[in-house]
Protein backbone atom coordinates (compact mmCIF):
# COMPACT_ATOMS: atom_id res chain seq x y z
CA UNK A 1 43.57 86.55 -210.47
CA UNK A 2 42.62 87.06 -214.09
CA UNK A 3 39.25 86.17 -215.63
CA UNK A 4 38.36 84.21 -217.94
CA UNK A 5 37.31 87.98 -219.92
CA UNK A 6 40.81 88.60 -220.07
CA UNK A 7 42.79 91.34 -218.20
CA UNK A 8 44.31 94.58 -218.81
CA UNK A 9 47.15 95.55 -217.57
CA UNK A 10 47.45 99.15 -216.53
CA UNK A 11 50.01 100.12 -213.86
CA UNK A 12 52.36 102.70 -213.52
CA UNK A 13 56.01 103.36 -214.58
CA UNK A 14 58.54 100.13 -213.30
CA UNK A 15 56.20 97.59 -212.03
CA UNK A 16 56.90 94.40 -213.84
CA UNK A 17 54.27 94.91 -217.15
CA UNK A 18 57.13 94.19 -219.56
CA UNK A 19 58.50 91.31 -217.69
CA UNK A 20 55.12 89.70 -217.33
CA UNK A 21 54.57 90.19 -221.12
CA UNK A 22 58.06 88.53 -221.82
CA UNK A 23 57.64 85.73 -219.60
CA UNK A 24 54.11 84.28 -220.83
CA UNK A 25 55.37 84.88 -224.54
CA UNK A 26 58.20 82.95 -224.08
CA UNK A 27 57.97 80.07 -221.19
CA UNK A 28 54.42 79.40 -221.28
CA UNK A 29 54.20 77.72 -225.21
CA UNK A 30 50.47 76.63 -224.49
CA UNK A 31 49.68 80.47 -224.71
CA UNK A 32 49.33 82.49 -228.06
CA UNK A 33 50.47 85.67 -227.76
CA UNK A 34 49.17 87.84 -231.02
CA UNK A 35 51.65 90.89 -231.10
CA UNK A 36 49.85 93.92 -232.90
CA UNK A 37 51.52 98.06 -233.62
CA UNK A 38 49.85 101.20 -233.41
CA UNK A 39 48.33 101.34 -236.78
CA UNK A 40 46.25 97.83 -235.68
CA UNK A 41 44.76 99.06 -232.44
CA UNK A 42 42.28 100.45 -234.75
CA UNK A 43 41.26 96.53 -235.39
CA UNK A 44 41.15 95.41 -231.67
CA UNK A 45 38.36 93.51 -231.70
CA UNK A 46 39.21 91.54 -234.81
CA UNK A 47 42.39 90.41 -232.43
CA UNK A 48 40.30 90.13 -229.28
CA UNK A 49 38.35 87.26 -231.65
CA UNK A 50 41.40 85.42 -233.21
CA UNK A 51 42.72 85.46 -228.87
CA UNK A 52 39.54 84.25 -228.20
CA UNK A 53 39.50 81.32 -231.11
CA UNK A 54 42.99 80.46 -229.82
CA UNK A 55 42.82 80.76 -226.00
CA UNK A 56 44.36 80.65 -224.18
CA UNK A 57 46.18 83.47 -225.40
CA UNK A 58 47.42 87.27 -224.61
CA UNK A 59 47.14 90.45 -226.93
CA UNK A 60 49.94 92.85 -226.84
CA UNK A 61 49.72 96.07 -228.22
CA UNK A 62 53.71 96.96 -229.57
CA UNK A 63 53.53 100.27 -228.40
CA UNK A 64 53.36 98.77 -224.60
CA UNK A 65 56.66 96.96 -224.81
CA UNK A 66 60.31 99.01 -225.52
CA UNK A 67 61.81 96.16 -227.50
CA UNK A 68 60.34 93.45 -229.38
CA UNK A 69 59.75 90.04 -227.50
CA UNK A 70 62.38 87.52 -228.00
């Protein structure tokens, strides 16, 4: 169950992280999902705040999914 902190997700290799990410982006619409690279990890808490302000909402660094999100 997630709380209301938030969650990160940290498995291994092949168990669903991707899917899960692709799924709340695009069937859930009530969510925000704020999408940021590399270069804006740097800035993480700036995006924690703006997913806070719009919650409910998930924060997806790029370089965690392969291809972008449709």
């Amino acid at each position: 169950m997630f709380s209301p902190l938030g969650r990160q997700v940290r498995e291994g290799p092949c168990t669903g992280k991707t899917h899960v990410i692709r799924y709340i982006a695009s069937n859930r619409p009530e969510r925000t999902t704020v999408l940021i690279t590399a270069e804006q990890v740097t800035m993480l808490g700036r995006y924690m705040l703006l997913a806070r302000t719009l919650q409910p909402s998930i924060v997806v660094p790029r370089m965690s999914i392969g291809r972008p999100l449709p």
